[in-house]
N, C-alpha and C. Protein backbone atom coordinates (compact mmCIF):
# COMPACT_ATOMS: atom_id res chain seq x y z
N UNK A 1 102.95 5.57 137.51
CA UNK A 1 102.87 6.86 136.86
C UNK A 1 104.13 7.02 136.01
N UNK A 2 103.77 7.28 134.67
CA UNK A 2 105.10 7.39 133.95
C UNK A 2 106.07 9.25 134.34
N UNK A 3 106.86 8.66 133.68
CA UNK A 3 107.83 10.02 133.77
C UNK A 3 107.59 11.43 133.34
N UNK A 4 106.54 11.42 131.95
CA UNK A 4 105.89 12.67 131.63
C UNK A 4 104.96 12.98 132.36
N UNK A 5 104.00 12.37 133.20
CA UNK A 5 102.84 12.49 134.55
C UNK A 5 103.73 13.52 135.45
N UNK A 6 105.19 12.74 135.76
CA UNK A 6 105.61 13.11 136.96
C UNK A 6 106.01 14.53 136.65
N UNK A 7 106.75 14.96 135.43
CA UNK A 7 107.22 16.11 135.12
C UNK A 7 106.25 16.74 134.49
N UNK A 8 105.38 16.54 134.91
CA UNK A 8 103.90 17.71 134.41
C UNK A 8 103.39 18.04 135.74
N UNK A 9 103.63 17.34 136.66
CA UNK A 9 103.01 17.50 137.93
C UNK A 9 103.89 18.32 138.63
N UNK A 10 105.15 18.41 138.28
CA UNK A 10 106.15 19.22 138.94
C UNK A 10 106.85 20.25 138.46
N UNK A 11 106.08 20.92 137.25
CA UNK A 11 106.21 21.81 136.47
C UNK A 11 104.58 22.94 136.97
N UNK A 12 103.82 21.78 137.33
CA UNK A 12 103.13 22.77 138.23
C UNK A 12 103.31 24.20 139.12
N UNK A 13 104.10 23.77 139.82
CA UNK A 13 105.12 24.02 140.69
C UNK A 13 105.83 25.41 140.41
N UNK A 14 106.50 25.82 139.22
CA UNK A 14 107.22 26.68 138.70
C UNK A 14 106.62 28.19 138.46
N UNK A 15 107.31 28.55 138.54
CA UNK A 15 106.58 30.23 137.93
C UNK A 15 106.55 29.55 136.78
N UNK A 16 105.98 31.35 135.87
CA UNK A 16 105.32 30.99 134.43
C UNK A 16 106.67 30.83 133.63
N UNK A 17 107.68 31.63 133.36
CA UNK A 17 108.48 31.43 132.37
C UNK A 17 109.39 30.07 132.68
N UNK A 18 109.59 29.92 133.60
CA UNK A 18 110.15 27.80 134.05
C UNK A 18 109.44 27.69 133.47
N UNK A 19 108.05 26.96 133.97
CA UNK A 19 107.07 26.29 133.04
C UNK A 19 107.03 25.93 131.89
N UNK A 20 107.03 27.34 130.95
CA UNK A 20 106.94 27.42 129.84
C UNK A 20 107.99 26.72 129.35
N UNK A 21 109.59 27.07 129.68
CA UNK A 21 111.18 26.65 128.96
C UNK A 21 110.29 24.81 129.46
N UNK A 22 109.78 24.55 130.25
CA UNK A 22 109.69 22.83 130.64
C UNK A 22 108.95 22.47 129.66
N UNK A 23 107.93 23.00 129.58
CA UNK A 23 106.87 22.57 128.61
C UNK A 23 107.36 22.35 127.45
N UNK A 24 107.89 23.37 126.83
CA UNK A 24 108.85 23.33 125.43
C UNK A 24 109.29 22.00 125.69
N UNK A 25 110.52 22.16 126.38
CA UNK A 25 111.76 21.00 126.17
C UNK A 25 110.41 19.35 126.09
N UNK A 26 109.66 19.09 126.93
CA UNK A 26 108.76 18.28 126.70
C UNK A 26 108.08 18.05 125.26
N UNK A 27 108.03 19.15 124.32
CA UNK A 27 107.62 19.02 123.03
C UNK A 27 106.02 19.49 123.68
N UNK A 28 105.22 20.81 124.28
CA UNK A 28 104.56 20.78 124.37
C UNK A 28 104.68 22.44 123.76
N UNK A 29 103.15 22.68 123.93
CA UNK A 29 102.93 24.44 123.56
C UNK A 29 102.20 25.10 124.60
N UNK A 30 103.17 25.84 125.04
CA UNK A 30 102.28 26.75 126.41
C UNK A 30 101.64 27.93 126.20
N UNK A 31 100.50 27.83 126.86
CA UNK A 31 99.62 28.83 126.23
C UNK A 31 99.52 29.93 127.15
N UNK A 32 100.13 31.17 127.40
CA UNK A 32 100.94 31.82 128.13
C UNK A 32 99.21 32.78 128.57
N UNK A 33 98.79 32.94 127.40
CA UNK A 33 97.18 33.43 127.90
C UNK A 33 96.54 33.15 128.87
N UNK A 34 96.37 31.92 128.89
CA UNK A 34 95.44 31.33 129.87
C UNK A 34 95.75 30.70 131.03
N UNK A 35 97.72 30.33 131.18
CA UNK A 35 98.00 30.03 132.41
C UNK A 35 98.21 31.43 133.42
N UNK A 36 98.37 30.98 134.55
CA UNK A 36 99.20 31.29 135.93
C UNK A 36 99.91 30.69 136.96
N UNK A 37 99.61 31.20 137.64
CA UNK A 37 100.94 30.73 138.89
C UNK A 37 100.34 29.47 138.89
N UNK A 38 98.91 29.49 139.15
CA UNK A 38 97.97 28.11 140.13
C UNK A 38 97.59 27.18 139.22
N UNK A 39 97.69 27.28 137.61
CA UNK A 39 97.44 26.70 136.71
C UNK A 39 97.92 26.96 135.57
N UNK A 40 98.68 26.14 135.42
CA UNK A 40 99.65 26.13 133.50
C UNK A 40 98.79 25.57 132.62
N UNK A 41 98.55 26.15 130.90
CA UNK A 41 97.60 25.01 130.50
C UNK A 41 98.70 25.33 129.00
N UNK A 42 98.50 24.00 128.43
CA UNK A 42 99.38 23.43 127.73
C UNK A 42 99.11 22.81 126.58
N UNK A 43 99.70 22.84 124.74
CA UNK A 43 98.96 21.65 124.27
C UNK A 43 99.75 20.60 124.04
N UNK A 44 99.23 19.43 123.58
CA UNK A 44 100.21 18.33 123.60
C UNK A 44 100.24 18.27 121.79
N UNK A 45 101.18 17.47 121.02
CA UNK A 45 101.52 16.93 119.60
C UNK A 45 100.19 16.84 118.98
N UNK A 46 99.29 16.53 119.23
CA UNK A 46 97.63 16.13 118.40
C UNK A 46 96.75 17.38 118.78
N UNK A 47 97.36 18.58 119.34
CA UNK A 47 96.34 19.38 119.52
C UNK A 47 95.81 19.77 120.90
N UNK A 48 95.67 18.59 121.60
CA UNK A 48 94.82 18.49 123.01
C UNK A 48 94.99 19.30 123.79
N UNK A 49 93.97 20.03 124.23
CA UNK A 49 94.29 21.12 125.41
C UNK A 49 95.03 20.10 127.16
N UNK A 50 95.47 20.51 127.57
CA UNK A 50 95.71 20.12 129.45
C UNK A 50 95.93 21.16 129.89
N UNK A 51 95.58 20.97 131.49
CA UNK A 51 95.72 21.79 132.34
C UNK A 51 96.46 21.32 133.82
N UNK A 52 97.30 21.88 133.85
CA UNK A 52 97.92 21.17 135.56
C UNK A 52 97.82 22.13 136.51
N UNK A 53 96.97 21.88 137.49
CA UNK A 53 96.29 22.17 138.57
C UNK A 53 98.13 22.52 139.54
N UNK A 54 98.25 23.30 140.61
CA UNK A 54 99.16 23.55 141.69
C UNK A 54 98.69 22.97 142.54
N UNK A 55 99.22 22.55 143.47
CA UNK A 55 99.03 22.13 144.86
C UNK A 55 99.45 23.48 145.60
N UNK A 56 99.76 23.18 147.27
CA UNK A 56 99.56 23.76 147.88
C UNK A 56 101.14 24.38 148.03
N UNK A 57 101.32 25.76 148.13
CA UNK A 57 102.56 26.21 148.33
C UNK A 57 102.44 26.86 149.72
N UNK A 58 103.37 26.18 150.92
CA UNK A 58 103.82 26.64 151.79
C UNK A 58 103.77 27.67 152.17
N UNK A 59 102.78 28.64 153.26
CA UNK A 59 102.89 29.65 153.29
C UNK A 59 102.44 31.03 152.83
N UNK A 60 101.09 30.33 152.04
CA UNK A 60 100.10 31.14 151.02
C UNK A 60 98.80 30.81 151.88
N UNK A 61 98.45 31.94 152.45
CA UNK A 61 97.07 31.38 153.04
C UNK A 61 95.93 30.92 152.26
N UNK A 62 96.03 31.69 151.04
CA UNK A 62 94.81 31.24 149.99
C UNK A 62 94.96 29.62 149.99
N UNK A 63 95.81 29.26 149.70
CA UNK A 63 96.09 27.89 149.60
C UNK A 63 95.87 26.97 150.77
N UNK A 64 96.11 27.35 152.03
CA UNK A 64 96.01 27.04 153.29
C UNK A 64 94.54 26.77 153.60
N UNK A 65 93.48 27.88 153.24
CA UNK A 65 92.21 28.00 153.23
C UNK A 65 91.62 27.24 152.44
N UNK A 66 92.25 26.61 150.73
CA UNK A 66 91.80 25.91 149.81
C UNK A 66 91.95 24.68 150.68
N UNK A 67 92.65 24.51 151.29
CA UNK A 67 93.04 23.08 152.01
C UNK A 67 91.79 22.86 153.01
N UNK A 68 91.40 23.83 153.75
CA UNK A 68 90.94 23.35 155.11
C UNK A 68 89.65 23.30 153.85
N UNK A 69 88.86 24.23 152.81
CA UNK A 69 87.65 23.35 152.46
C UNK A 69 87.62 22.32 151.71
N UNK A 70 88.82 21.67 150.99
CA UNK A 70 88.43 20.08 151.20
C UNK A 70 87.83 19.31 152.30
N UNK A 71 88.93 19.88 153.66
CA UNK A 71 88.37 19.09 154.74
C UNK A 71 87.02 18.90 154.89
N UNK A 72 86.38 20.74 155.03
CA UNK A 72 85.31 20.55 155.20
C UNK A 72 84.30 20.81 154.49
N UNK A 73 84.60 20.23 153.16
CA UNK A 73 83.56 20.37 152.25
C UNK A 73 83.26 21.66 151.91
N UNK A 74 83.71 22.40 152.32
CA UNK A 74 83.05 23.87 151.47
C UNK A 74 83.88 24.48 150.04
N UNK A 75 84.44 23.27 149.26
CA UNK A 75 85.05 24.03 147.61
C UNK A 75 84.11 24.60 147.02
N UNK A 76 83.00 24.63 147.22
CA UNK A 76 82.00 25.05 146.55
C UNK A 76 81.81 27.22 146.40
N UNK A 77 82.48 27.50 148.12
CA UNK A 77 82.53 28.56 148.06
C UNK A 77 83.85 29.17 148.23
N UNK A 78 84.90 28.17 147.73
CA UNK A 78 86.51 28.24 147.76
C UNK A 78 86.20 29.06 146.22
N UNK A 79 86.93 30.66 146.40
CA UNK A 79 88.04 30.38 145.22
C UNK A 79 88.49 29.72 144.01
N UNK A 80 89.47 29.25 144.45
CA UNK A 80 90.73 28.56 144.00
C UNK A 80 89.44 27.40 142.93
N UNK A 81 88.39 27.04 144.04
CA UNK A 81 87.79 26.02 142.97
C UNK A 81 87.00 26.31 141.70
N UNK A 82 86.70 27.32 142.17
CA UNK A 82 85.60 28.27 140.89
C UNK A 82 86.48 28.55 139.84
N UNK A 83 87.69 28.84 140.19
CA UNK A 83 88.65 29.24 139.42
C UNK A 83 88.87 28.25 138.12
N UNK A 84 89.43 27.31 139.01
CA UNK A 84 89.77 25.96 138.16
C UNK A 84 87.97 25.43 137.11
N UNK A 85 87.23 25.39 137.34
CA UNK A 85 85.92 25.08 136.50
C UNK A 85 85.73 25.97 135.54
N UNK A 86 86.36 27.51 136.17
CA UNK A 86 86.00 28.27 135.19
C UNK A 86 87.07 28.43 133.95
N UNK A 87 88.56 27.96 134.50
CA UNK A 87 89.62 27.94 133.51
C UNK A 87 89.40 26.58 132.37
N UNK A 88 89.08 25.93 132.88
CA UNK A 88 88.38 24.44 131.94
C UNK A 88 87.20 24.85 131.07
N UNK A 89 86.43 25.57 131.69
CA UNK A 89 85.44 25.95 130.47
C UNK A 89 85.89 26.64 129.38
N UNK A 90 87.07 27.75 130.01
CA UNK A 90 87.43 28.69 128.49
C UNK A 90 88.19 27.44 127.82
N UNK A 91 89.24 26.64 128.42
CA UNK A 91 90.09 26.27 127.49
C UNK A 91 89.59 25.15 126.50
N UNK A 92 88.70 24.44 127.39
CA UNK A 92 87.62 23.56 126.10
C UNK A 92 86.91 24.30 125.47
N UNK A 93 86.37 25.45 125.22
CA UNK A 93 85.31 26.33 124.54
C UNK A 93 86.57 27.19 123.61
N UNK A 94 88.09 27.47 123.98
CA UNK A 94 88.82 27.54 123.11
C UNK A 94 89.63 27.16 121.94
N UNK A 95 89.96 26.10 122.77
CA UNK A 95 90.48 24.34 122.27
C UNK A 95 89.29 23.81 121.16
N UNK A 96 88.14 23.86 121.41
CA UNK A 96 86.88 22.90 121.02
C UNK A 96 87.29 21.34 121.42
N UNK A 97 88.07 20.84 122.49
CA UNK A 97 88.40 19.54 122.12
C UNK A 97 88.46 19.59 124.15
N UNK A 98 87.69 18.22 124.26
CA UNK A 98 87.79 17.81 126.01
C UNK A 98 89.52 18.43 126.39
N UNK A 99 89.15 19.10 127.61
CA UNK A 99 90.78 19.29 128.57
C UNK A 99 91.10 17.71 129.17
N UNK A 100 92.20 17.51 129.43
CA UNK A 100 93.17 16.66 130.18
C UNK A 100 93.16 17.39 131.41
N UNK A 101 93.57 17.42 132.56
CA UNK A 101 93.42 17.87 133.52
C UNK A 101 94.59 16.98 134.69
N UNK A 102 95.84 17.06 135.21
CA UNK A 102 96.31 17.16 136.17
C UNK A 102 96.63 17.48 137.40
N UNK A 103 96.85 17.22 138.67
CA UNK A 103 97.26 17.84 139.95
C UNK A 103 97.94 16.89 140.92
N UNK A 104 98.80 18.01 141.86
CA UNK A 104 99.25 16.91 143.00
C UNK A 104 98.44 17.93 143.64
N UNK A 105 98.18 17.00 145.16
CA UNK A 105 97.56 17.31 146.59
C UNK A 105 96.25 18.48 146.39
N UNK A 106 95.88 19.44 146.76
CA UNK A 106 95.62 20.46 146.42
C UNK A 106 95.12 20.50 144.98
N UNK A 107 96.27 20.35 143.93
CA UNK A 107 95.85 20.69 142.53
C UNK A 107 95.02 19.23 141.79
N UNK A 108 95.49 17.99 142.41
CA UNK A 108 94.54 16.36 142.34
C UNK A 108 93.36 16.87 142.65
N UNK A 109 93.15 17.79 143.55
CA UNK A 109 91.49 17.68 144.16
C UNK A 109 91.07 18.94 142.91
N UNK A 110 91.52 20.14 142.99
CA UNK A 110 91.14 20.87 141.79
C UNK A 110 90.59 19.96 140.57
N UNK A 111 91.81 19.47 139.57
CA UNK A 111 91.68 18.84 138.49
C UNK A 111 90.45 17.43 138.82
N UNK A 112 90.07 17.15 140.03
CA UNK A 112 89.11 16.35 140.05
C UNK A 112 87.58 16.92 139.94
N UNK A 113 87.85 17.92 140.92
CA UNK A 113 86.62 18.89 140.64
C UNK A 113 86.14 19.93 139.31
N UNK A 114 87.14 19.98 138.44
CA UNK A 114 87.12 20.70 137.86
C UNK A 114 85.85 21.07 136.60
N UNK A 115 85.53 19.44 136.49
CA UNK A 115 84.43 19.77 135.25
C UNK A 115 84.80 19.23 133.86
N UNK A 116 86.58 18.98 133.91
CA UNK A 116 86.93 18.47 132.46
C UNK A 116 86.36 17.09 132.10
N UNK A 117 86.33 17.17 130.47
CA UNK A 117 85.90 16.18 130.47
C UNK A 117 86.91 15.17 129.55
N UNK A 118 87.87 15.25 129.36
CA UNK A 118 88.95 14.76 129.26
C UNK A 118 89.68 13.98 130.34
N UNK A 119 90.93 13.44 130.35
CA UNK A 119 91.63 12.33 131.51
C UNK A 119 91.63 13.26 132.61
N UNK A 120 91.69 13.03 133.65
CA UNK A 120 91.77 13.63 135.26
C UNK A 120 93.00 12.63 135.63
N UNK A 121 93.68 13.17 135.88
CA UNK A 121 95.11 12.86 137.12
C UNK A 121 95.09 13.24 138.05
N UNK A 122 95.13 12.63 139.17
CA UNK A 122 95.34 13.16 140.38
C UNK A 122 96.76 12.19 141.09
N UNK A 123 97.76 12.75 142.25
CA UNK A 123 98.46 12.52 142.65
C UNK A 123 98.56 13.06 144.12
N UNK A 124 97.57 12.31 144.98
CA UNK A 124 98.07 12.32 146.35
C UNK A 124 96.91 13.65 146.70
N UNK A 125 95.85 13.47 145.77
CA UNK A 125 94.79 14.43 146.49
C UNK A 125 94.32 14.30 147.71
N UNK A 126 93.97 15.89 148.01
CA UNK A 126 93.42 16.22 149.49
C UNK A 126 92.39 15.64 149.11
N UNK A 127 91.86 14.64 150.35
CA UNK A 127 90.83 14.08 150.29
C UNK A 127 89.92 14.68 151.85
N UNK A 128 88.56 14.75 151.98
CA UNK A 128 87.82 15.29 152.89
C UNK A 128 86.78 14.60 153.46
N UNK A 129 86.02 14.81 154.56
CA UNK A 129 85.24 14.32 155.24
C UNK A 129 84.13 13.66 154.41
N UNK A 130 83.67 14.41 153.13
CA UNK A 130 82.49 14.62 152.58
C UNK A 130 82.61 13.63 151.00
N UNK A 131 84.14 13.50 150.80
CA UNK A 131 84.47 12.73 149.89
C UNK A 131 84.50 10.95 150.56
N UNK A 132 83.65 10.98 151.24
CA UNK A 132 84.07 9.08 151.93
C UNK A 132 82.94 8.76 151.08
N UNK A 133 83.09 7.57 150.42
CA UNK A 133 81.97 6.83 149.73
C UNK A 133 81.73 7.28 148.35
N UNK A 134 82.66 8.26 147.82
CA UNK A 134 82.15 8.71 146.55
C UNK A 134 83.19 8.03 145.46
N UNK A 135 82.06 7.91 143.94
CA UNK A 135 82.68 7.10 143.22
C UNK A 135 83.44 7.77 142.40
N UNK A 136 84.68 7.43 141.50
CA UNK A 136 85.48 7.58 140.80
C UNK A 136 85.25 7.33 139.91
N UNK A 137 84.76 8.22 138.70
CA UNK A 137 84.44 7.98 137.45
C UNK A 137 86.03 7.01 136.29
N UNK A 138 85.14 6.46 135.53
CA UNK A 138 85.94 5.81 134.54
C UNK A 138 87.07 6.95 133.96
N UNK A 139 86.77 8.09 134.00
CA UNK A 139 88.58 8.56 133.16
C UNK A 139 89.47 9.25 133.59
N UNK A 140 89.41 8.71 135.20
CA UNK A 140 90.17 9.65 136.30
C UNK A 140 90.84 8.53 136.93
N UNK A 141 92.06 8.90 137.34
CA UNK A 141 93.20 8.20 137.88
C UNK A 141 93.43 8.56 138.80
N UNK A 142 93.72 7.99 139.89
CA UNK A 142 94.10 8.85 141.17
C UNK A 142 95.36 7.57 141.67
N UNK A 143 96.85 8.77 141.72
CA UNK A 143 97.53 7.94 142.26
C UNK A 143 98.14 8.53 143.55
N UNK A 144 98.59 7.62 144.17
CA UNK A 144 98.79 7.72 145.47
C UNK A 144 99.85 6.82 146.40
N UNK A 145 100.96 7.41 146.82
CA UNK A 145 101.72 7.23 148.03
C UNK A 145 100.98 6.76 149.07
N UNK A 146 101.80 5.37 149.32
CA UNK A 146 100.76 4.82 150.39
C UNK A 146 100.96 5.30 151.76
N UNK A 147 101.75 5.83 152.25
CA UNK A 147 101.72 6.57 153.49
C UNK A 147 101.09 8.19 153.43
N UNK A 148 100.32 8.16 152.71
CA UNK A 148 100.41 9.68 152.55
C UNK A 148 99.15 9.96 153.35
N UNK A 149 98.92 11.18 153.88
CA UNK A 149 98.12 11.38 154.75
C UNK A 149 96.99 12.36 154.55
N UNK A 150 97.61 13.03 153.00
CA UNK A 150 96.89 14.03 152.74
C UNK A 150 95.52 13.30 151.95
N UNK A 151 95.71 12.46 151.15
CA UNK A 151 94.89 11.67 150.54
C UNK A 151 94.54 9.90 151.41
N UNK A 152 94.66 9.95 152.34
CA UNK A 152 94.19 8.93 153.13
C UNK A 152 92.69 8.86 152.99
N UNK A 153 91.88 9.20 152.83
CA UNK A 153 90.38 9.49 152.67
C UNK A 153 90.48 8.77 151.51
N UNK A 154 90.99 8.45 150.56
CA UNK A 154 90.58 8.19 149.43
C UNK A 154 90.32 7.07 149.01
N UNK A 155 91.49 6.67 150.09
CA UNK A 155 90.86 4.67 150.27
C UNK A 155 89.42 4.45 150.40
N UNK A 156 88.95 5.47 150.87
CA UNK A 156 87.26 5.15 150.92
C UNK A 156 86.76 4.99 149.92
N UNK A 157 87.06 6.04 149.15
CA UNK A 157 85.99 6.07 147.65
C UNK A 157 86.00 4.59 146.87
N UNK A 158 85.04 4.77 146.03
CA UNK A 158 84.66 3.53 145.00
C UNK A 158 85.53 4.14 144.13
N UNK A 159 86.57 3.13 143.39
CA UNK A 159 87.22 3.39 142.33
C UNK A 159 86.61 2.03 141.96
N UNK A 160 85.64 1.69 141.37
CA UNK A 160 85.10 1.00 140.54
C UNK A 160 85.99 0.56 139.27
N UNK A 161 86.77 1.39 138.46
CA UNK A 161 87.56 1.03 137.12
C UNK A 161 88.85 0.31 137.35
N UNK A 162 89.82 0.09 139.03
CA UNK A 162 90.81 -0.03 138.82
C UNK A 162 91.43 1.39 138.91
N UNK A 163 90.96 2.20 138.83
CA UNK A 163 91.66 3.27 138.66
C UNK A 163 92.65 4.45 139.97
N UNK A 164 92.62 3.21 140.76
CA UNK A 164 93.59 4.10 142.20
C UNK A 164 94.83 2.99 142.11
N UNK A 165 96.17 3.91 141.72
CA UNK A 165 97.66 2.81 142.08
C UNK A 165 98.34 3.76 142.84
N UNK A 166 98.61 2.56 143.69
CA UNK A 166 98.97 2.80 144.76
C UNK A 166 100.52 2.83 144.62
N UNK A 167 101.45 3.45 145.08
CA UNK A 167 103.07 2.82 145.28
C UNK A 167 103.77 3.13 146.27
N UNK A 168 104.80 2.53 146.65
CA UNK A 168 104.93 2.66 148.23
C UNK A 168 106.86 3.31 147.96
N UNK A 169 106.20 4.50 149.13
CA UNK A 169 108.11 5.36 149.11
C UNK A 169 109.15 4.89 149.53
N UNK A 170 109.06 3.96 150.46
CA UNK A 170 110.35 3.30 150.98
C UNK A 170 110.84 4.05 152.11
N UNK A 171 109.51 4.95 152.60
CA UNK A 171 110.15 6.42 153.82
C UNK A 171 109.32 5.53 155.13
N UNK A 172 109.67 6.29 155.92
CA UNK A 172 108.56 5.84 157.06
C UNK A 172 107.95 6.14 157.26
N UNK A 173 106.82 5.55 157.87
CA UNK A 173 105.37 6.27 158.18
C UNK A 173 105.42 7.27 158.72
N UNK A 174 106.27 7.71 159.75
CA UNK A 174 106.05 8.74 160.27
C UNK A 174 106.75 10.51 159.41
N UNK A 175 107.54 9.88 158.08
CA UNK A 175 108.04 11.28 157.15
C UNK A 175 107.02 11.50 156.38
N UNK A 176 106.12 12.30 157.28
CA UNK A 176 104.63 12.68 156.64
C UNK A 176 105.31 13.88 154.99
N UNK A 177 106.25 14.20 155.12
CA UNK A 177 106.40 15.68 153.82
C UNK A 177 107.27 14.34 152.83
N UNK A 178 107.71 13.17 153.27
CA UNK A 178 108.54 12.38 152.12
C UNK A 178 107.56 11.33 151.85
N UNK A 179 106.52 11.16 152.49
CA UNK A 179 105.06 10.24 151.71
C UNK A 179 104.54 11.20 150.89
N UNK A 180 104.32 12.77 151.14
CA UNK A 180 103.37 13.00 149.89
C UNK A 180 104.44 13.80 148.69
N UNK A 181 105.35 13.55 148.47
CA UNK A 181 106.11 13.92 147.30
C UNK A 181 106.15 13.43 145.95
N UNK A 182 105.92 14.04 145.01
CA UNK A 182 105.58 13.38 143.66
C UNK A 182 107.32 12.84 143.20
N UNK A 183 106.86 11.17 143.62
CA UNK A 183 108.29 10.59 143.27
C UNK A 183 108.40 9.97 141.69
């Protein structure tokens, strides 16, 4: 994962006005309309809409609850997920041009679900019971910390393209919060 992946994934992360000063200094344009806390959306030098999905913040039950329906399959009547499909529709129907789409943990599984039809990033997505055996389309990336536990499920799926890299933290198996950190 290059260095602009990583600092898009961790700009997630930020309230809106961080974000925004990050986005800038990156040479990007933040589109202050259509982000929030749970999703920044952004354009890049050629125009292109993106969107970077949040992961899970400590201590937010909404988020806590987004978590347990990965486990168990119910994003369908999550929130947080409707949210994200429905923020991809305005910004491609605004944009006119496919979204890009990013996330770590939490925000990987968003930006996977989301509907874009542009690149999908994911980094260390929550993976779930219901996700074993499912395939990985050609323009989605899913990368992943090999100790990580949150996306352990994911070894299951068909990544048919090549498209799961793997890299290893140098932590121990057992520093479950220093395997899933976007290094």
């Amino acid at each position: 994962m290059d260095d602009q992946v990583k600092n898009i994934l961790k700009t997630s992360y930020l309230n809106q006005n961080e974000a925004k000063n990050q986005f800038q200094q990156m040479g990007f344009i933040y589109d202050k309309d259509l982000s929030t806390n749970e999703s920044k959306v952004f354009v890049d030098k050629r125009g292109n809409p993106n969107i970077v999905f949040r992961g899970t913040v400590p201590r937010r039950t909404s988020d806590l609850v987004s978590d347990l329906s990965i486990l168990t399959g119910l994003e369908g009547v999550n929130p947080r997920f409707k949210e994200s499909k429905d923020l991809t529709k305005e910004v491609e129907r605004k944009y006119q041009k496919p979204a890009n789409v990013y996330g770590d943990s939490l925000g990987g599984t968003l930006a996977e679900r989301s509907g874009a039809s542009g690149k999908i990033i994911t980094h260390n997505k929550g993976t779930g019971f219901f996700d074993i055996g499912k395939t990985i389309p050609k323009n989605q990336t899913d990368y992943r910390n090999t100790n990580d536990v949150v996306s352990l499920l994911s070894l299951t799926q068909n990544h048919l393209y090549n498209n799961l890299v793997q890299k290893k933290t140098g932590k121990s198996e057992l520093d479950i919060l220093g395997n899933h950190q976007i290094l």
